[in-house]
Protein backbone atom coordinates (compact mmCIF):
# COMPACT_ATOMS: atom_id res chain seq x y z
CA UNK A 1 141.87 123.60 -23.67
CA UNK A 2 138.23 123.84 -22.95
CA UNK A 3 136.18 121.45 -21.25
CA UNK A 4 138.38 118.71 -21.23
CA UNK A 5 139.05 119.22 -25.10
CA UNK A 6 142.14 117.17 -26.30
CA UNK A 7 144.30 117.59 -29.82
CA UNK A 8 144.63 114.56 -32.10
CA UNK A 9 147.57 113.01 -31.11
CA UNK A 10 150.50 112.49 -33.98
CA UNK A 11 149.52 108.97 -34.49
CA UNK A 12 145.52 109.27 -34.63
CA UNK A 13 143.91 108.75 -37.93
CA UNK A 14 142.17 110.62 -40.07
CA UNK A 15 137.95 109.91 -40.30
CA UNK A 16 137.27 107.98 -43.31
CA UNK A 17 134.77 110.36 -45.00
CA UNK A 18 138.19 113.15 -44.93
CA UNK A 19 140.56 110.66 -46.43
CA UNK A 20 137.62 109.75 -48.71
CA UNK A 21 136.82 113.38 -49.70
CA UNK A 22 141.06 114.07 -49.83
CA UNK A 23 141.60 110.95 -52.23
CA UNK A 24 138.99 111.97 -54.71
CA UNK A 25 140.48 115.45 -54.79
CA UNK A 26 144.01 114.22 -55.64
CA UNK A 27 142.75 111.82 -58.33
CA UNK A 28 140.72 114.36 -60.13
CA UNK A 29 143.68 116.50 -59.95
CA UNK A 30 145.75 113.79 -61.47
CA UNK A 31 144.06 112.74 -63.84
CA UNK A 32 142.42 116.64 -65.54
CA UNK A 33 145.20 118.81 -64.09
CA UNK A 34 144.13 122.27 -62.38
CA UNK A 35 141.43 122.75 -65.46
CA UNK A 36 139.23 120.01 -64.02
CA UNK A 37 139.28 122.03 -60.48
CA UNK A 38 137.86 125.50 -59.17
CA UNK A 39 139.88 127.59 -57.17
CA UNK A 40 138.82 126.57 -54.16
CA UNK A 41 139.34 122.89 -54.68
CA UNK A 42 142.88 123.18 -55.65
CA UNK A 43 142.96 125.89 -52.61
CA UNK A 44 141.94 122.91 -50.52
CA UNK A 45 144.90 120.51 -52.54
CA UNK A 46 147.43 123.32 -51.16
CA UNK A 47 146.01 123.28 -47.22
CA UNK A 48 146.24 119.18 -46.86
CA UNK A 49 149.71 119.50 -46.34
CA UNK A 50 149.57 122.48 -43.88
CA UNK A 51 147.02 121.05 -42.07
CA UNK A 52 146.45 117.03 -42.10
CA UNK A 53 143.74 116.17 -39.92
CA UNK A 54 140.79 118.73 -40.21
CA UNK A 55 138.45 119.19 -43.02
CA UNK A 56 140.42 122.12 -44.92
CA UNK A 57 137.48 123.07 -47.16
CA UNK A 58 135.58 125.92 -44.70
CA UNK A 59 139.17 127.18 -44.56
CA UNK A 60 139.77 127.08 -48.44
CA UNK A 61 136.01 128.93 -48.58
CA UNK A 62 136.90 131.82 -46.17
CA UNK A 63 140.35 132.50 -48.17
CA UNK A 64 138.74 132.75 -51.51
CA UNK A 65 135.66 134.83 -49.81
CA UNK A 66 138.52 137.57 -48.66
CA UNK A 67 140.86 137.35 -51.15
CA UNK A 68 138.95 136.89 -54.58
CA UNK A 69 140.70 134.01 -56.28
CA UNK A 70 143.46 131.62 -55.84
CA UNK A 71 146.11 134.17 -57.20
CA UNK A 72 145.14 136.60 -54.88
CA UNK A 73 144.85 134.26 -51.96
CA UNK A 74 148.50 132.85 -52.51
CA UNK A 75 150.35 136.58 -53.54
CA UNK A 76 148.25 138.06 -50.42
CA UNK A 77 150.57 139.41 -47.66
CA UNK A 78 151.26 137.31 -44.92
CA UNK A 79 150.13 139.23 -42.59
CA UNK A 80 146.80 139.75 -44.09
CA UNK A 81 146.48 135.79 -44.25
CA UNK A 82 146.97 135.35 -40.79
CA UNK A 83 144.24 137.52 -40.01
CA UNK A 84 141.62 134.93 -41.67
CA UNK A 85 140.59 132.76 -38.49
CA UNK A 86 142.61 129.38 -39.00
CA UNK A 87 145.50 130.20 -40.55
CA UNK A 88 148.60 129.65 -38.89
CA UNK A 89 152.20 129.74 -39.63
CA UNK A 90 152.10 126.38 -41.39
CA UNK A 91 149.43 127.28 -44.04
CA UNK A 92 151.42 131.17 -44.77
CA UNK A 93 154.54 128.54 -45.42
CA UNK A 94 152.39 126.69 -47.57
CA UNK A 95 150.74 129.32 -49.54
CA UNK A 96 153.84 131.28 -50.12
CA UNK A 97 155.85 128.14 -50.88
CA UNK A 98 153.42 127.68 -53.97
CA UNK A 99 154.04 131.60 -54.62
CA UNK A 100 157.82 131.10 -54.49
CA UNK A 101 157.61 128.11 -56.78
CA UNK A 102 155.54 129.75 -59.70
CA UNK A 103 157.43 132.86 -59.53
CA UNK A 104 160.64 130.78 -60.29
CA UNK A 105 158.88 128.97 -63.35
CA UNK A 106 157.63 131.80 -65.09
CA UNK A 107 161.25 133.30 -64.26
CA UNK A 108 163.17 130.64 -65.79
CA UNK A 109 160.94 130.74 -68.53
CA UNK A 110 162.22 134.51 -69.71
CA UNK A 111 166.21 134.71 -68.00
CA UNK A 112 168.71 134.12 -70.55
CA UNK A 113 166.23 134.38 -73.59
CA UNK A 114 165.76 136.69 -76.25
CA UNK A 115 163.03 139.33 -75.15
CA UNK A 116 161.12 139.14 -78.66
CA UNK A 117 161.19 135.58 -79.78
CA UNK A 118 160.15 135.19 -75.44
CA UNK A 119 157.65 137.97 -75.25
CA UNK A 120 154.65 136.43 -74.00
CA UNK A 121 156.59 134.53 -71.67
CA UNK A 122 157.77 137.74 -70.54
CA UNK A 123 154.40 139.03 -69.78
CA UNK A 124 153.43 136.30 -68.32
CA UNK A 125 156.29 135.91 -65.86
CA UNK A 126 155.84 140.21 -65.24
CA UNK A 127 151.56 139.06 -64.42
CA UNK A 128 152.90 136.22 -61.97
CA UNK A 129 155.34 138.09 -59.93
CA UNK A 130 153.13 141.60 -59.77
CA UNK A 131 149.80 141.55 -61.04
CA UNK A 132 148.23 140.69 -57.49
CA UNK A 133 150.66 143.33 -55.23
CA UNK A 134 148.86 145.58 -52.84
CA UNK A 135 151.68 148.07 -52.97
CA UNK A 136 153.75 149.12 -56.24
CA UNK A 137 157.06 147.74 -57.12
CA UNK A 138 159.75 148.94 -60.03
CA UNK A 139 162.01 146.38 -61.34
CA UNK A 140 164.35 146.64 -64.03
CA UNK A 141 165.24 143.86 -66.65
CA UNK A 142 168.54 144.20 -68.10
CA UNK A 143 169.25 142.72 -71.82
CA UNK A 144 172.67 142.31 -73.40
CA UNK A 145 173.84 143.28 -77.20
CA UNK A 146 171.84 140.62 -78.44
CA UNK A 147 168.34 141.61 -76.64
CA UNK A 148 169.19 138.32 -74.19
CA UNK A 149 167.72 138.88 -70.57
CA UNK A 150 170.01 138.67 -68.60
CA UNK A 151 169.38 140.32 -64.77
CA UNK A 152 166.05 140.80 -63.70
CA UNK A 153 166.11 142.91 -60.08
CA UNK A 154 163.63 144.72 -58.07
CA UNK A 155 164.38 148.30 -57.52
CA UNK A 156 162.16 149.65 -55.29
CA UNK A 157 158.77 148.76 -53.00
CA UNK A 158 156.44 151.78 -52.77
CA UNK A 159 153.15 152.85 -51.19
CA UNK A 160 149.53 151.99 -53.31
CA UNK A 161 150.09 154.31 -56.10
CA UNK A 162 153.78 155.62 -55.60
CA UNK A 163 157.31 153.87 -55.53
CA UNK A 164 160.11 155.79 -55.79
CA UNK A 165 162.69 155.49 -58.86
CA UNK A 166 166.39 156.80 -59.28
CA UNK A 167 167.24 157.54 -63.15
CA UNK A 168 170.79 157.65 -62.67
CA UNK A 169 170.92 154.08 -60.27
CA UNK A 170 168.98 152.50 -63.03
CA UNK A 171 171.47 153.38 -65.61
CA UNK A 172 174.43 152.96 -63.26
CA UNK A 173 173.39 149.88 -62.44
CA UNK A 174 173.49 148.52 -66.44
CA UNK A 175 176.26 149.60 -66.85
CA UNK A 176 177.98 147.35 -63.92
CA UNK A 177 175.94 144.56 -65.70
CA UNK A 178 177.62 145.21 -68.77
CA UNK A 179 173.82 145.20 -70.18
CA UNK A 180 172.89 147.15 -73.52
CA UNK A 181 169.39 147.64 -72.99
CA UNK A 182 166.61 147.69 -70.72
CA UNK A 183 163.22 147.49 -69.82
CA UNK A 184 161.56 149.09 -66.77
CA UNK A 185 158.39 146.89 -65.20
CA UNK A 186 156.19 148.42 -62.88
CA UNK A 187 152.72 147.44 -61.53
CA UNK A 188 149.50 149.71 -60.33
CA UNK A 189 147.85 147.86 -57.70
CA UNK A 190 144.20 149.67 -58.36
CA UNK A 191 144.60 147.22 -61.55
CA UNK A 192 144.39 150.23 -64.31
CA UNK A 193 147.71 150.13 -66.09
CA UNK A 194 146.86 153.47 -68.04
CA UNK A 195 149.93 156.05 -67.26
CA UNK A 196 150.43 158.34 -64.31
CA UNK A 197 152.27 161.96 -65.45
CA UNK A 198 154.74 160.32 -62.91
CA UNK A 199 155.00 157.67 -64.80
CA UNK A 200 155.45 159.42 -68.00
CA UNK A 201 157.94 161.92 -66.93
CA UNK A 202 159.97 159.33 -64.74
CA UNK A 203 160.59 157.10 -68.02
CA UNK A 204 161.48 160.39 -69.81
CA UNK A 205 164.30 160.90 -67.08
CA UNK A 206 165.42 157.08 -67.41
CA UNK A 207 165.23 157.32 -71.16
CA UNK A 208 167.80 161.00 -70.79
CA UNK A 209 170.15 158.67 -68.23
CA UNK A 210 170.28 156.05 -70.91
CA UNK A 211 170.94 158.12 -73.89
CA UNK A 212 173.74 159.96 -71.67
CA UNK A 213 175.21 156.10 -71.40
CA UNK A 214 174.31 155.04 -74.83
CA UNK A 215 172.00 152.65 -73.13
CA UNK A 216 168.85 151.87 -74.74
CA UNK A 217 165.59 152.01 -72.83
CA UNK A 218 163.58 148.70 -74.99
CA UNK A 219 160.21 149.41 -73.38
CA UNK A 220 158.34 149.92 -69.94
CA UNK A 221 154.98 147.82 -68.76
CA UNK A 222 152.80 148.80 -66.76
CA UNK A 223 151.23 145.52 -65.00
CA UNK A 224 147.49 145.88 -64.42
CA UNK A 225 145.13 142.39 -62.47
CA UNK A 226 144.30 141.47 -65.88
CA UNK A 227 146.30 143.42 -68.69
CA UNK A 228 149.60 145.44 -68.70
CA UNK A 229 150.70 148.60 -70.77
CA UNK A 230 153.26 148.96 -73.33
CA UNK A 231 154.72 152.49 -73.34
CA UNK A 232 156.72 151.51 -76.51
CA UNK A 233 153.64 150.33 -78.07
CA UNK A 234 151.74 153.35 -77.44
CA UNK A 235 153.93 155.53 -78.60
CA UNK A 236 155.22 157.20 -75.54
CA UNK A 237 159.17 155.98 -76.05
């Protein structure tokens, strides 16, 4: 410590303007939801529990300033978090605890549903889990006879505009499920969702290893930041 500079101890309280400014925060919250909040505020809700005695808000305001938004701030690598000055391992717990916890909403939300009548909910979950990756990611969603999801699994982690996909794993892989159908999910992290010739021709070679297993390939999306791609929908399967 510098110049005789001490930590709070465990049982020193907080200054009355912070629990003033940190009770006003939770009652808004309660009482509008996240609608009556901006990012950063509800930022700043997430960082009282990671860090209980020290004015979170300059914190909340440098996260947002690198990362964009809340999304972005919460799906951001940890690694990249910890380089923002004042965040430790307690605030990456807390950040990625809140990811972890609305990935498995928007999960439960679409696993053991019908795909069509679920759809949106589909998307949705597909936006939560991969709109805001840095690096690409292929995952598979398997559906039975009756078009009910029923395994959702990442296949593969790739670079910013590549991951690698095996046709014949894919289709291997249904099979073991006992699965009738799937669709592929991937995302592009420069936000575009329009199709690569990659992409194209790698769903042509899934589509051949599911035809070869009577397997039907339902769809694949793209996942852009703020819109996704329906190959089915534009004609391409």
């Amino acid at each position: 410590m510098k110049n005789g500079e001490k930590l709070p101890s465990n049982g020193s309280k907080q200054p009355s303007y912070l629990v003033d400014h940190r009770q006003r925060l939770r009652s808004r919250f309660m009482q509008g939801g996240a609608a009556a909040m901006p990012d950063y505020e509800l930022l700043e809700l997430v960082l009282f529990r990671a860090i209980p005695r020290r004015d979170v808000k300059p914190l909340a305001r440098a996260l947002m300033d690198r990362f964009g938004d809340f999304n972005r701030v919460i799906t951001a690598p940890a690694s990249r978090l910890r380089d923002v000055k004042g965040v430790g391992e307690a605030v990456v717990a807390e950040l990625k605890i809140v990811e972890a916890a609305a990935q498995r909403l928007a999960r439960a939300k679409v696993l053991q549903k019908h795909v069509v009548s679920s759809w949106d909910a589909l998307l949705d979950y597909c936006h939560t889990t991969m709109a805001h990756l840095e690096t690409e990611q292929f995952r598979v969603l398997y559906l039975d006879r009756k078009n009910i999801l029923i395994a959702d699994e990442e296949q593969a982690k790739g670079t910013v505009d590549h991951v690698p996909v095996y046709p014949r794993e894919v289709a291997k892989r249904a099979l073991e499920l006992n699965a009738s159908a799937l669709i592929l999910v991937h995302n592009h992290p420069s936000g575009d969702p329009s199709p690569s010739r990659a992409d194209i021709d790698m769903t042509q070679q899934v589509a051949a290893a599911c035809d070869a297993l009577s397997l039907s390939l339902y769809d694949h999306l793209i996942i852009g930041k703020s819109r996704e791609l329906s190959f089915r929908s534009e004609g391409y399967i």
